[in-house]
Protein backbone atom coordinates (compact mmCIF):
# COMPACT_ATOMS: atom_id res chain seq x y z
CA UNK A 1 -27.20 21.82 2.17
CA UNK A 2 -23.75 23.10 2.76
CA UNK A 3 -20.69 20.85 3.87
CA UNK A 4 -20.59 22.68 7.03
CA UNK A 5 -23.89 21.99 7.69
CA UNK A 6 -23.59 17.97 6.68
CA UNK A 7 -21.23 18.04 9.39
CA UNK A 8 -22.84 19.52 11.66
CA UNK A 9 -25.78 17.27 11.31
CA UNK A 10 -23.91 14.05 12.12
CA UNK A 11 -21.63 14.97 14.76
CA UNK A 12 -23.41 13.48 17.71
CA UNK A 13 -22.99 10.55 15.64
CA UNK A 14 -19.69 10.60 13.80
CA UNK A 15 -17.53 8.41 15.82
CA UNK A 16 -19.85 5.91 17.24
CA UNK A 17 -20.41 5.34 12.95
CA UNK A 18 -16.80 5.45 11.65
CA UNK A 19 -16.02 1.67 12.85
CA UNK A 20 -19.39 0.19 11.42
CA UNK A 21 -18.80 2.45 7.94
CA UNK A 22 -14.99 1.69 7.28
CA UNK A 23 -14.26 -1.64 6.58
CA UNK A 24 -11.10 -2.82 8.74
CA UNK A 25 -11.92 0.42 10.87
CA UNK A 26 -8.82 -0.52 13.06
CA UNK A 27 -6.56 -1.14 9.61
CA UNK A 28 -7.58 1.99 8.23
CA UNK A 29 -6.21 4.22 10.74
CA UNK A 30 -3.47 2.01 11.77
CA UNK A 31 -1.77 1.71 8.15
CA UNK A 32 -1.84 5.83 7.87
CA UNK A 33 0.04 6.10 11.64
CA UNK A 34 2.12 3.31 10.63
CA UNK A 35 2.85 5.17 7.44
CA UNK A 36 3.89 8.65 9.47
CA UNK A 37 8.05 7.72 9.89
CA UNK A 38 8.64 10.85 11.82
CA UNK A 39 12.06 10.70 12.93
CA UNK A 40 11.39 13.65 16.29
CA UNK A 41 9.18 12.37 19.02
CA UNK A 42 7.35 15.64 19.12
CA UNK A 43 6.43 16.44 15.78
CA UNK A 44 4.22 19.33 14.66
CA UNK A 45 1.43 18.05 12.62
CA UNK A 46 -1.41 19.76 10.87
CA UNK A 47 -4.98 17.54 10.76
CA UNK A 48 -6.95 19.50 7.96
CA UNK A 49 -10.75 17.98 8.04
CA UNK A 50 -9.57 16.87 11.75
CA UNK A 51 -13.54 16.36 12.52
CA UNK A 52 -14.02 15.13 15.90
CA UNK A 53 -10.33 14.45 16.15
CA UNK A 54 -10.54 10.48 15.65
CA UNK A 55 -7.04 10.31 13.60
CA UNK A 56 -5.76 12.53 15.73
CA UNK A 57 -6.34 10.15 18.92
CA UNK A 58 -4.40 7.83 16.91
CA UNK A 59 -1.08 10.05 16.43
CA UNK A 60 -1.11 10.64 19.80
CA UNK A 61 -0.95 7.27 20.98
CA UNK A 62 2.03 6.58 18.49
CA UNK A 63 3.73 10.23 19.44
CA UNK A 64 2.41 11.26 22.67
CA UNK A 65 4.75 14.54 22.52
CA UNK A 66 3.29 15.36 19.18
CA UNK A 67 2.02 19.30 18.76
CA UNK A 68 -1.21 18.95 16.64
CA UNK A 69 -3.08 22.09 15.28
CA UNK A 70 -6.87 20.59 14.29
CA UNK A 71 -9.09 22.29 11.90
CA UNK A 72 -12.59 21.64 10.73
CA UNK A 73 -15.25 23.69 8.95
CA UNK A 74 -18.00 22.41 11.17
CA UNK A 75 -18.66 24.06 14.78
CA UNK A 76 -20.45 20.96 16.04
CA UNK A 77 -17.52 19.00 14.86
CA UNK A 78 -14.75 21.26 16.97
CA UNK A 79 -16.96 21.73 19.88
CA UNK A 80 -16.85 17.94 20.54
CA UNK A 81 -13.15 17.97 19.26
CA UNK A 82 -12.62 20.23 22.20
CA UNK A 83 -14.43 18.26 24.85
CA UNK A 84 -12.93 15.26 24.03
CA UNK A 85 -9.02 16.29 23.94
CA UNK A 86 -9.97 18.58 26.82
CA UNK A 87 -10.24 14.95 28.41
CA UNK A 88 -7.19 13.98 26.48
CA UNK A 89 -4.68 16.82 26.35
CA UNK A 90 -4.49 20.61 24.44
């Protein structure tokens, strides 16, 4: 079984998971956004493994003029990344 294909396999599932499989779910992201001192309000920012865009969300509530370029290796992953910041913004 390939990465990809891992991925692809959980995606329906991914988010609804993350807060029961991190501990301090809520800590987790929040210490990495509270970590990003960017000192422009619309900063360009690369998410590498961006999955479903969950860390993502996050920046964008902290820097809602920030310019982020997503990629992941699994479709299923970006096909839900694009419904759901199709909702959000592009």
């Amino acid at each position: 079984m390939t990465v990809e294909s891992q991925f692809n396999s959980i995606a329906q599932l991914y988010d609804r998971q993350r807060p029961s499989l991190i501990p301090c779910f809520s800590d987790f992201y929040g210490v990495a956004i509270d970590n990003l001192n960017l000192s422009i309000p619309s900063p360009h920012i690369l998410d590498l493994g961006a999955g479903t865009g969950l860390f993502s969300e996050f920046v964008l509530q902290k820097f809602p003029d920030a310019k982020i370029t997503l990629v992941d290796i699994s479709e299923k992953m970006r096909i839900l990344l694009v419904k759901d910041f199709c909702q959000i913004k592009i």
